[in-house]
Protein backbone atom coordinates (compact mmCIF):
# COMPACT_ATOMS: atom_id res chain seq x y z
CA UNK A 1 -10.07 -7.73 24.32
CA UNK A 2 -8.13 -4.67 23.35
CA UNK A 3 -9.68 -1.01 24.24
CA UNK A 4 -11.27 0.03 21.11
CA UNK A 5 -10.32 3.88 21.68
CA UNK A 6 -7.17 3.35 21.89
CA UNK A 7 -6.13 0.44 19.45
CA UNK A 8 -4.67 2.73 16.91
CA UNK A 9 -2.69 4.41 19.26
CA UNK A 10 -1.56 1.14 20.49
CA UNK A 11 -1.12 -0.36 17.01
CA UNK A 12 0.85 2.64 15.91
CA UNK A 13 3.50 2.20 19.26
CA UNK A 14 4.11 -1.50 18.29
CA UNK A 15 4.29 -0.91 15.16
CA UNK A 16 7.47 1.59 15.06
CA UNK A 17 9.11 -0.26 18.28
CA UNK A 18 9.21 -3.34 16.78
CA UNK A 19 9.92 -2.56 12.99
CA UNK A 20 12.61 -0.24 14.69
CA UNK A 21 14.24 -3.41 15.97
CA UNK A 22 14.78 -4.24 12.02
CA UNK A 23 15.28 -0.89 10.04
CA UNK A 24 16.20 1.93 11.19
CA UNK A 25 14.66 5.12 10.43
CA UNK A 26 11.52 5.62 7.69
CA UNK A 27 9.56 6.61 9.75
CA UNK A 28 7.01 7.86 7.13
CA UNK A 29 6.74 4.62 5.35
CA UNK A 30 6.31 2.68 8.40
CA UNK A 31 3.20 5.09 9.28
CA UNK A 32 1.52 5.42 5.78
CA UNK A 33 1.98 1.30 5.56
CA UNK A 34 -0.14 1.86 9.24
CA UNK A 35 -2.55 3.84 7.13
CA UNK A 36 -2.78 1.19 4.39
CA UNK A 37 -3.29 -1.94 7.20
CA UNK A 38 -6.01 -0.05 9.00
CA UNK A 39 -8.18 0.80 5.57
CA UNK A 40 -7.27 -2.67 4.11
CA UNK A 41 -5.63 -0.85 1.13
CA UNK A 42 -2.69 -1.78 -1.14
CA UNK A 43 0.29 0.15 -1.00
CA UNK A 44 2.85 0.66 -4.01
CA UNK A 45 6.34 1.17 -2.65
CA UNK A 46 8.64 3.45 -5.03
CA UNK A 47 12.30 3.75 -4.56
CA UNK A 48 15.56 2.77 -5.58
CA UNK A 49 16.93 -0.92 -4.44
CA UNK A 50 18.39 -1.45 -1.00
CA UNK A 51 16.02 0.48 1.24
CA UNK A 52 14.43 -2.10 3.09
CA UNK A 53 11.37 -1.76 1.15
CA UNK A 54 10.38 -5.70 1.11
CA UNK A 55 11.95 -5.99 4.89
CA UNK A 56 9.08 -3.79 6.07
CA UNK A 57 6.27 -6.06 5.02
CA UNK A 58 8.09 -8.94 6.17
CA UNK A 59 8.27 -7.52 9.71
CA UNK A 60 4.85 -6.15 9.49
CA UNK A 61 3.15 -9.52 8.21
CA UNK A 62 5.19 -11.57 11.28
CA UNK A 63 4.39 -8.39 14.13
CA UNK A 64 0.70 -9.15 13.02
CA UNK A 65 0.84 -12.78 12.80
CA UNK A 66 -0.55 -12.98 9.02
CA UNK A 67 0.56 -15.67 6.40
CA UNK A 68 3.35 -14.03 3.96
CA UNK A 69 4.06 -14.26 0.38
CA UNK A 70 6.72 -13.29 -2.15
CA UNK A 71 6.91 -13.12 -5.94
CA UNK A 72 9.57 -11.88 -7.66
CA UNK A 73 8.87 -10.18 -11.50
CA UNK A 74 10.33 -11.21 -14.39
CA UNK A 75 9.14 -10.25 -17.80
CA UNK A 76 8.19 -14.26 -18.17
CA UNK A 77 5.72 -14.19 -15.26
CA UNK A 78 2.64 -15.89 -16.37
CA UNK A 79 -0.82 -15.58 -14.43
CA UNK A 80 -0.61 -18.97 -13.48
CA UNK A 81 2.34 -18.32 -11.46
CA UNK A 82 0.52 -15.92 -9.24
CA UNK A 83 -2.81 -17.40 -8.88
CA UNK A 84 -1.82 -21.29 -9.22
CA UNK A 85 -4.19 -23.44 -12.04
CA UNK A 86 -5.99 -27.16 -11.51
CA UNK A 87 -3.26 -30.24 -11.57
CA UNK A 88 -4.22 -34.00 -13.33
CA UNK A 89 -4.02 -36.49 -10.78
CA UNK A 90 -3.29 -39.44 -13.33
CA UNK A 91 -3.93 -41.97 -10.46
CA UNK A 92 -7.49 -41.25 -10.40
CA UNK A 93 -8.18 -39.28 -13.32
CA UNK A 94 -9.04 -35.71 -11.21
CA UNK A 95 -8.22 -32.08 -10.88
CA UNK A 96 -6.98 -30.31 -8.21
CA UNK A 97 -6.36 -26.67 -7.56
CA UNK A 98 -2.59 -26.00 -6.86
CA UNK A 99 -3.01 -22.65 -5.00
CA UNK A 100 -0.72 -20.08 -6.29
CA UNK A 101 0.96 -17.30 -4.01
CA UNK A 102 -2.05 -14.91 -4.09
CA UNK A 103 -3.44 -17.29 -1.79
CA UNK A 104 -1.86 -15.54 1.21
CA UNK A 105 -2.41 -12.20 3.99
CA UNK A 106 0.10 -10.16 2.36
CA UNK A 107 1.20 -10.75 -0.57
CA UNK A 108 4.95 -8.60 -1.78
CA UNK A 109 5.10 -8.41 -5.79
CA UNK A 110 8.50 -7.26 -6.00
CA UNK A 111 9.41 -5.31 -8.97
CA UNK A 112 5.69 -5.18 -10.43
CA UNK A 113 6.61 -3.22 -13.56
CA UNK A 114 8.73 -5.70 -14.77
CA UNK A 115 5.68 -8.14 -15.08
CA UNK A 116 3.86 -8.51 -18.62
CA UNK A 117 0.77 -6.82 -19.33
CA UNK A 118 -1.24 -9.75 -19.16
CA UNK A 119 0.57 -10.97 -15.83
CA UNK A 120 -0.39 -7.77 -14.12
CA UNK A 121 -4.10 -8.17 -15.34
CA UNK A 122 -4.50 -11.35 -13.20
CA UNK A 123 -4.21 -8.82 -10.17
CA UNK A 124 -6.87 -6.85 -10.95
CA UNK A 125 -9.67 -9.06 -9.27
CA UNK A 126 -8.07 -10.01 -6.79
CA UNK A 127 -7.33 -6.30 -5.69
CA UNK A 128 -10.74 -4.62 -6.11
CA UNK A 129 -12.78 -7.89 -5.05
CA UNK A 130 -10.74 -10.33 -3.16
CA UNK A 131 -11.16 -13.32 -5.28
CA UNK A 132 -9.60 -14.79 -8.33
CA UNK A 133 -11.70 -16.62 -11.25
CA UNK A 134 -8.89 -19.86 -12.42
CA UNK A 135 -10.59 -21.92 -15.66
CA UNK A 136 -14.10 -20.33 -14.78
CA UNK A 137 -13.69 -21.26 -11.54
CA UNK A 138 -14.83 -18.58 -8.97
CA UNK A 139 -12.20 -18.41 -5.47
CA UNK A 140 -12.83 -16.20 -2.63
CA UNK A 141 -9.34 -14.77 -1.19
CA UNK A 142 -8.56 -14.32 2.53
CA UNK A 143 -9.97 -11.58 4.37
CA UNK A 144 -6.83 -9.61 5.02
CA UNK A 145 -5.26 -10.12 1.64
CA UNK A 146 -3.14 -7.24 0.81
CA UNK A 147 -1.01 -6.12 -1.80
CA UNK A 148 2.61 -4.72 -1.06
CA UNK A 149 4.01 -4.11 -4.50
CA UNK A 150 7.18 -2.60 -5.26
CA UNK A 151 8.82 -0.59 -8.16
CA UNK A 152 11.85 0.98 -9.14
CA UNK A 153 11.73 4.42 -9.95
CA UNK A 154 14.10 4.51 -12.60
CA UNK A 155 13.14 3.11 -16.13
CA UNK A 156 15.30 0.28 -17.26
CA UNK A 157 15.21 -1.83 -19.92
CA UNK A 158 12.71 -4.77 -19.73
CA UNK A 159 10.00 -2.52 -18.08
CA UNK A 160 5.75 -2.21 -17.97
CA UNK A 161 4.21 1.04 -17.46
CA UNK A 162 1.50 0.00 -14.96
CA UNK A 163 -1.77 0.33 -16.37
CA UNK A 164 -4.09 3.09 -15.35
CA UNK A 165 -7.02 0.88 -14.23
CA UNK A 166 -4.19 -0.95 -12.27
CA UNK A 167 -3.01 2.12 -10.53
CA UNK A 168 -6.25 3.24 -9.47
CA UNK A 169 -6.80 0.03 -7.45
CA UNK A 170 -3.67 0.79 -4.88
CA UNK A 171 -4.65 2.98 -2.09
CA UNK A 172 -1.13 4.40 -1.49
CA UNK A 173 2.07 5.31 -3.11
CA UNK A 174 4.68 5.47 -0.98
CA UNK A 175 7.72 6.96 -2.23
CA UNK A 176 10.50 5.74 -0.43
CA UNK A 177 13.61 7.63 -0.05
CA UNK A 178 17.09 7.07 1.30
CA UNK A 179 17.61 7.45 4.81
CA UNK A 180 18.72 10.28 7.16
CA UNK A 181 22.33 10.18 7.88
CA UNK A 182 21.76 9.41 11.73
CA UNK A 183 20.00 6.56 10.82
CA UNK A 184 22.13 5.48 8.13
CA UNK A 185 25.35 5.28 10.44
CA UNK A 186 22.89 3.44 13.07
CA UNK A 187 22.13 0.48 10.51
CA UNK A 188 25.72 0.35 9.87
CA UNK A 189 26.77 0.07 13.50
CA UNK A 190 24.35 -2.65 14.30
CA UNK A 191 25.55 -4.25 11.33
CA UNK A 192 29.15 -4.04 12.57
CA UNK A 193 28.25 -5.59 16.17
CA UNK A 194 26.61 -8.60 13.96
CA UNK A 195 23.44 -7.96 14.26
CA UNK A 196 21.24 -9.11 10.98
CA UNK A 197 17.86 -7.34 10.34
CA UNK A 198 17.02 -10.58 7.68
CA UNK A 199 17.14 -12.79 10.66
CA UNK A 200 14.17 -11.83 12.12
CA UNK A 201 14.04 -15.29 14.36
CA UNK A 202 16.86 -13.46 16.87
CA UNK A 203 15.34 -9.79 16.73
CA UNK A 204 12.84 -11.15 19.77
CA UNK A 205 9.57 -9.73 17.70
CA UNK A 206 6.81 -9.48 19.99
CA UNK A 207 3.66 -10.53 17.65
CA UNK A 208 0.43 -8.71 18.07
CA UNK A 209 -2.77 -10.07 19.11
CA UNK A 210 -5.31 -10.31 16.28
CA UNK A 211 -8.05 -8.69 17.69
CA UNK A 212 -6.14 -5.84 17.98
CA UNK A 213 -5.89 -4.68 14.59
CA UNK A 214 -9.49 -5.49 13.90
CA UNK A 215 -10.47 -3.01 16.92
CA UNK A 216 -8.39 -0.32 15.12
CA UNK A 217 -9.71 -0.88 11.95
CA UNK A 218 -13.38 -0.37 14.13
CA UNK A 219 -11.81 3.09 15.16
CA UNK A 220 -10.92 4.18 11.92
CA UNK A 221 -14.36 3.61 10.99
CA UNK A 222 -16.15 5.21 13.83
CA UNK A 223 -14.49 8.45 12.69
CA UNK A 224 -16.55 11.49 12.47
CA UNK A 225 -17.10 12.95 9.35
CA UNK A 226 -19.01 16.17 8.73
CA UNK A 227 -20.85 17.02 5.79
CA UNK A 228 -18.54 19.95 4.92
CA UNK A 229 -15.59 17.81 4.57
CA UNK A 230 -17.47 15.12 2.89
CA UNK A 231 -18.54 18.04 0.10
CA UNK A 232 -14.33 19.13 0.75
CA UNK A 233 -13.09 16.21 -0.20
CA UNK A 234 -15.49 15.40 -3.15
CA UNK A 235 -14.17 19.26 -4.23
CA UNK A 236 -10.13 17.93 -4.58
CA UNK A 237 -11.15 15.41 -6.62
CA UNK A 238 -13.52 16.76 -9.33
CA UNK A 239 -11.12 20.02 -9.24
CA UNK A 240 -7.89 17.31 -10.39
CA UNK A 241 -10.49 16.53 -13.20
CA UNK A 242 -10.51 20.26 -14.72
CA UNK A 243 -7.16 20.93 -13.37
CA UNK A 244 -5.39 22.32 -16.64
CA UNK A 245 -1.89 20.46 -16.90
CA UNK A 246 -3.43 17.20 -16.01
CA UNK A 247 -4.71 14.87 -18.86
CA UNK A 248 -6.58 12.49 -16.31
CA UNK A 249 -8.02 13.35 -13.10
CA UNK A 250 -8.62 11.32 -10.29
CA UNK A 251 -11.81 8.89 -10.59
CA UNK A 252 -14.41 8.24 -7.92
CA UNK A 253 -12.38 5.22 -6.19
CA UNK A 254 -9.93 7.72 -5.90
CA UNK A 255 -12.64 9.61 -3.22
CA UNK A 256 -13.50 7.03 -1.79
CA UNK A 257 -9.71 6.50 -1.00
CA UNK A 258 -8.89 9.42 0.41
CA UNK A 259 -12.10 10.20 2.83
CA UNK A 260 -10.76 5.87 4.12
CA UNK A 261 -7.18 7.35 4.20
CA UNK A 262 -8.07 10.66 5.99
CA UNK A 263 -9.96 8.90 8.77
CA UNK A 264 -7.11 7.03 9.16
CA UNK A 265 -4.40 9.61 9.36
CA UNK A 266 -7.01 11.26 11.98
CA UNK A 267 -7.03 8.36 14.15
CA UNK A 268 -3.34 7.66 14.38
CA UNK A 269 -3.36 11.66 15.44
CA UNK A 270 -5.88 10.40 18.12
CA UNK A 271 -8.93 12.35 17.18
CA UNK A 272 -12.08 10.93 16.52
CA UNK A 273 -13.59 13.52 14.27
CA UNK A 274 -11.71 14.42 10.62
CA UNK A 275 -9.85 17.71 9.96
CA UNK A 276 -8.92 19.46 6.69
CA UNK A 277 -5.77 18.96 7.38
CA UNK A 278 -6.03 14.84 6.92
CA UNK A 279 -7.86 15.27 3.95
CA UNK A 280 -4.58 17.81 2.81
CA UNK A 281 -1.94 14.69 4.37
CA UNK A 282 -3.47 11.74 2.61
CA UNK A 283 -4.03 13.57 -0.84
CA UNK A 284 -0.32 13.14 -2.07
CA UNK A 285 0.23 9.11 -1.34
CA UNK A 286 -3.55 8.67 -2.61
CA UNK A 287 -3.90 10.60 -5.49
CA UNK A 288 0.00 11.21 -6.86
CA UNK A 289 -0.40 7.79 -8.76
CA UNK A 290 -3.76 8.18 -10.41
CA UNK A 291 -3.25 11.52 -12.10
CA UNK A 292 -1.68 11.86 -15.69
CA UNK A 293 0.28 14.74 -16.73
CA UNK A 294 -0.38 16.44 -19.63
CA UNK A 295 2.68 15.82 -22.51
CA UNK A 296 3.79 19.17 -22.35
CA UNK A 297 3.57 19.15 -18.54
CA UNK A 298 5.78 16.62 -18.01
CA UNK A 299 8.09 17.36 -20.67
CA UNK A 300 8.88 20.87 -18.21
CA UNK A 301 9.54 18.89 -15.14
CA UNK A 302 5.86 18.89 -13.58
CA UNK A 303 5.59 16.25 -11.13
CA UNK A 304 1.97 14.55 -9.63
CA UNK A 305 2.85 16.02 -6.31
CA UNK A 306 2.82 19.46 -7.49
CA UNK A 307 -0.43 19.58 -9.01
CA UNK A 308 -1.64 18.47 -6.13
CA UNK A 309 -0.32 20.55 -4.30
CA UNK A 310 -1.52 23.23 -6.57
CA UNK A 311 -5.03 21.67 -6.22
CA UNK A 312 -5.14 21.68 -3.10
CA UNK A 313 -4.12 25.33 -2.62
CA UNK A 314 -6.88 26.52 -5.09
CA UNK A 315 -9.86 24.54 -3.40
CA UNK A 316 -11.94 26.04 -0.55
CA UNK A 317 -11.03 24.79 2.55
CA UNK A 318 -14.34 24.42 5.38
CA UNK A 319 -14.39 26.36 8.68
């Protein structure tokens, strides 16, 4: 049975050794997709092609032993693609359910703006309560079903602005960016001595014991809270609300989210009590995709990350 106190710490060491083994460098993607595994949170992953974005969760999902899904998004995605639908049997005149990829641990929608509208509604239940409804049909998903999705930051044609209702249900976004140049002429070397990071059968992964992420995930939990922060952290929120270049604040889920995230981000620090200062390093990945910019703001060049920034700065912090 793995020591409760220090499963994060231990989860966190693994973690970056063997993720290490397959791409080299992000080092803040691979702990903020920590922070996502320990609250049970979806993550959406923002960055160009190329940087090893869909990699990650496959390492993570075989490091933790957890069943593994892919769907790729295409602007003809229907729901049924995602969450399967009941098949005739002509032999004997029955149904039966032909489960569809949602029926996984962790599940990677790659390229989730590029689904329809009605496509990327099907998600909805199944992030915010774990089950899917197929023909009236009510179906409980699997414990640690996550969703990895990712995006491209650049607009192209045959696009979907996520919806806002959507957005709200990820816990994270991580923006992903390219590479330090260290690391960049590491990949290449390996690459050049034959070594293939898609081949994860010869990178000798050593797989982590269940129990161990469910004791960290007990640790995150156990985190102390006082009330002061509890009243900080309701503060950032409602001030995002009345903020005056943002045209939509960030909603209660969006609180909840960040006191789960800051408890998080305190226990891979190895404290057992939260500080102002998680509350301050989880804000940006929790709240950048929730907010809306006011037209005007965005037309100058204001990004999410500065207002909340800006927030931040103008709200009280506890002693």
């Amino acid at each position: 049975m793995p020591d409760q106190d220090n499963a994060v710490a231990l989860l966190q060491q693994h973690v970056a050794t063997e993720v290490g083994k397959a791409v080299v460098g992000q080092p803040e993607l691979l702990s903020q997709c920590t922070v996502a595994l320990l609250c049970r949170g979806h993550v959406l992953l923002e960055g160009v092609p190329g940087l090893a974005k869909t990699l990650v969760v496959k390492v993570l999902a075989r490091l933790l032993q957890l069943d593994y899904q892919r769907v790729q998004a295409t602007p003809d995605l229907m729901p049924a693609d995602i969450l399967g639908g009941n098949v005739a049997n002509l032999a004997n005149g029955t149904f039966s359910l032909r489960r569809g990829p949602i029926f996984t641990d962790l599940l990677l929608v790659d390229e989730i703006n590029r689904m329809p509208p009605r496509t990327q509604a099907a998600l909805l239940e199944a992030m915010e309560e774990r089950q899917v409804t197929i023909e009236g049909e009510l179906h409980t998903l699997r414990d640690d079903f996550l969703v990895f999705a990712t995006q491209n930051p650049v607009e192209f044609e045959g696009t979907y602005p996520l919806p806002e209702a959507q957005l709200d249900r990820f816990l994270l976004k991580i923006r992903v960016g390219y590479p330090e140049r260290a690391a960049e002429e590491a990949m290449l070397a390996q690459y050049q001595h034959g070594e293939n990071a898609h081949d994860l059968g010869r990178l000798g992964l050593v797989t982590l014991a269940p129990a161990l992420l469910a004791a960290a995930r007990r640790q995150v939990n156990a985190v102390r809270v006082e009330p002061q922060l509890v009243s900080y952290v309701a503060a950032v929120v409602r001030r995002t609300r009345e903020w005056p270049i943002l045209m939509l604040g960030a909603s209660p889920r969006a609180a909840l989210s960040l006191l789960h995230a800051a408890k998080a981000m305190a226990a891979c620090e190895g404290r057992d009590y939260l500080l102002p200062d998680d509350v301050k390093a989880a804000a940006l990945p929790v709240l950048r995709h929730r907010l809306v910019l006011k037209p005007e703001a965005d037309l100058e060049g204001v990004s999410a990350d500065q207002a909340i920034t800006e927030v931040l700065a103008a709200v009280e912090v506890p002693r």
